[in-house]
Every structure is written in C-alpha cells, then in structure tokens.
Protein backbone atom coordinates (compact mmCIF):
# COMPACT_ATOMS: atom_id res chain seq x y z
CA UNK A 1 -2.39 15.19 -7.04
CA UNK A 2 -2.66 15.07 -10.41
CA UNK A 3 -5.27 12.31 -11.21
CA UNK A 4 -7.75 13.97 -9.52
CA UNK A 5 -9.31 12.19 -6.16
CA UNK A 6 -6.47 10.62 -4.28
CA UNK A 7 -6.85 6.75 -3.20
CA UNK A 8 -5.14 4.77 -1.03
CA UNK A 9 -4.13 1.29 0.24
CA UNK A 10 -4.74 0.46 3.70
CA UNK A 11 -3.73 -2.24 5.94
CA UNK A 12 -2.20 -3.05 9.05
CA UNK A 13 1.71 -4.18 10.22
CA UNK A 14 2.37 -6.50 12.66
CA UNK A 15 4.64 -9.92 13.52
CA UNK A 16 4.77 -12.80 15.37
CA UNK A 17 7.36 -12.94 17.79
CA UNK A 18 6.49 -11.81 21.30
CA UNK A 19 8.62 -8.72 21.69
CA UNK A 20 7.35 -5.22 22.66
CA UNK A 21 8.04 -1.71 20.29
CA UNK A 22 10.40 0.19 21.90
CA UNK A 23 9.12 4.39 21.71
CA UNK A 24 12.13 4.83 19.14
CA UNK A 25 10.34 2.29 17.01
CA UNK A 26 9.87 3.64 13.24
CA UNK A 27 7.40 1.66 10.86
CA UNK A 28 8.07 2.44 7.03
CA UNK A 29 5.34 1.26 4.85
CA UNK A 30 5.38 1.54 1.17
CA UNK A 31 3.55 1.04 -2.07
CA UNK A 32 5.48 0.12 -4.66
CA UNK A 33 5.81 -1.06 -8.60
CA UNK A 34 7.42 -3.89 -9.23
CA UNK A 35 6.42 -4.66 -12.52
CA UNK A 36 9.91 -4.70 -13.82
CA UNK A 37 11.93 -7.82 -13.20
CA UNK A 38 15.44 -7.48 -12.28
CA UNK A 39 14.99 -3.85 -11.48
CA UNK A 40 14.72 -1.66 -8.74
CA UNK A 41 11.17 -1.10 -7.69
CA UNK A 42 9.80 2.29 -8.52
CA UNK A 43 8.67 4.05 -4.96
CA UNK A 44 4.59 5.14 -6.11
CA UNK A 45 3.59 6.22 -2.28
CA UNK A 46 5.28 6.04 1.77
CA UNK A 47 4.17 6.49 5.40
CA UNK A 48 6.35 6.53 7.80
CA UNK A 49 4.69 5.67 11.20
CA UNK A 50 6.17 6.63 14.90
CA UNK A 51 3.83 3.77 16.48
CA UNK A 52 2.15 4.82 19.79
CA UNK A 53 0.70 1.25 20.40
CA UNK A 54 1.91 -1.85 19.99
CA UNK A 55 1.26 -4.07 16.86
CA UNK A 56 -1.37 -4.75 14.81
CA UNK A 57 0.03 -0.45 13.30
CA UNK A 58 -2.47 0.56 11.31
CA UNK A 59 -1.49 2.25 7.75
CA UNK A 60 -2.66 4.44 4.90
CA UNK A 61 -0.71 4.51 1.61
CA UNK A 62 -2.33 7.60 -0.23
CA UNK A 63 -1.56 7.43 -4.04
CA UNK A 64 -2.57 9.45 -7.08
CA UNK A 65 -4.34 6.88 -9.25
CA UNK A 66 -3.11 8.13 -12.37
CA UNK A 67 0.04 6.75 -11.22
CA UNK A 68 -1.34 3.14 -11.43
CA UNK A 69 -1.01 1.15 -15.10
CA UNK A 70 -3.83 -1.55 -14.86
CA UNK A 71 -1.07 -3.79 -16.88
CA UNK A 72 1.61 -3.10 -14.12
CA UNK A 73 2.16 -4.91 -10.76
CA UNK A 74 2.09 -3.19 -7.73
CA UNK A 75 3.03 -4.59 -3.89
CA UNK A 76 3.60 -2.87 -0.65
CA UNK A 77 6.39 -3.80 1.31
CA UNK A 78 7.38 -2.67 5.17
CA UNK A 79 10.12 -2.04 8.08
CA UNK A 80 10.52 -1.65 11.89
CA UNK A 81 13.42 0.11 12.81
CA UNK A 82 14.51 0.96 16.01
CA UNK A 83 17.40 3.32 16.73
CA UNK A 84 18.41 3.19 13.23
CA UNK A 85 18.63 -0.61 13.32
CA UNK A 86 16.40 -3.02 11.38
CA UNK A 87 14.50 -5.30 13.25
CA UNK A 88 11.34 -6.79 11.21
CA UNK A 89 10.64 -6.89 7.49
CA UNK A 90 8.34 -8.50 5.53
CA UNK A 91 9.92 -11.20 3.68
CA UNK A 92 7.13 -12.13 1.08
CA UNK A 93 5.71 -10.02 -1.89
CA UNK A 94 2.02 -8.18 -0.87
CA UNK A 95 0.37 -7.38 -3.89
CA UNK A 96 -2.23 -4.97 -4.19
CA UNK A 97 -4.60 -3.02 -6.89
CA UNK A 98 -4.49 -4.32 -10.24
CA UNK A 99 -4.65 -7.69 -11.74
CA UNK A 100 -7.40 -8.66 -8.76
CA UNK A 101 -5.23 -8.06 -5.83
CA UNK A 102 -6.91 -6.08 -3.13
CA UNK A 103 -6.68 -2.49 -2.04
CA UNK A 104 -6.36 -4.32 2.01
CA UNK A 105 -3.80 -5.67 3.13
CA UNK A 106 -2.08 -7.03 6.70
CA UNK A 107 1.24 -7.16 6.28
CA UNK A 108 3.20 -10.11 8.74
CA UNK A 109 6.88 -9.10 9.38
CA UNK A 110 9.79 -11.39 10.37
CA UNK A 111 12.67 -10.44 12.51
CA UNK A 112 15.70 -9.59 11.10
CA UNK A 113 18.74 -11.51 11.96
CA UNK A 114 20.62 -8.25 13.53
C-alpha cells in the first residue's frame, strides 16, 4: 500500500428477520466515498465474505490511509446474496472515519423485496 501501514474498518453484518444463511450465502462489504453528491460512490476498499456461521458476520475493510481526505465523507455499505440473488441490504448510510464517525461499525440489513 502506498501510505505506508494499512488500516482498516471493522464491524459486523447482520439483520433482523429470523431466516437462516443458506452455504451459497455471499456477504459483500464495502468502504466507500461518498463525498460527491449525485455521483457514483468511489469504491476505496471490499471483502467479500463466504459466511460459515450464521449472523452477527464479522468484517475487516483494510484501506491504505492515504486514500482517506479528512474533508471527504466516507460510509460502508453491504449485501447478502444467495445464488446470485439479493436478499438483504443495508438501507441507511454507515459513516465511518473522518468528520467524527467511528472506525466500528454493525451494519443492520433489511430484506430485499425479491
């Protein structure tokens, strides 16, 4: 990485409803800038997780923190897929790192309408 040290932003995925990860279940968490309105957000770091437990998923987003603009805003967003098909996503904005947001977070999905 270029910045030096690499850093991270950890947290955890889960949601509400009482339904059980199937084993083709695919979690895609990422970290993102969204600093820009009306554009699309710029991807800064992704993990994509094959879950071997059920929810809370733990997660690491590893970043180079030259990457991160103290004046920019930055929020981590995630999926569960199954088989291709969407079934959770978070519906709310989770910022994190700069302008006193944390470097935690525990992201709550909501079932997709599929």
């Amino acid at each position: 990485m270029a910045g030096g040290e690499p850093a991270s932003v950890t947290g955890t995925v889960t949601y509400r409803e009482r339904i059980a990860l199937t084993p083709e279940a695919v979690v895609e968490v990422q970290l993102l800038d969204v600093s820009v309105a009306d554009a699309s957000a710029k991807l800064v770091a992704e993990q994509t997780i094959r879950p071997q437990h059920q929810v809370p998923i733990p997660f690491e987003l590893t970043y180079d923190p030259a990457l991160i603009d103290e004046r920019f805003t930055y929020a981590v967003r995630a999926t569960i897929r199954e088989r291709g098909r969407l079934m959770f996503t978070t519906d709310r904005s989770y910022r994190v790192l700069t302008r006193g947001s944390p470097s935690h977070v525990d992201l709550v999905l909501v079932r997709t309408s599929n």
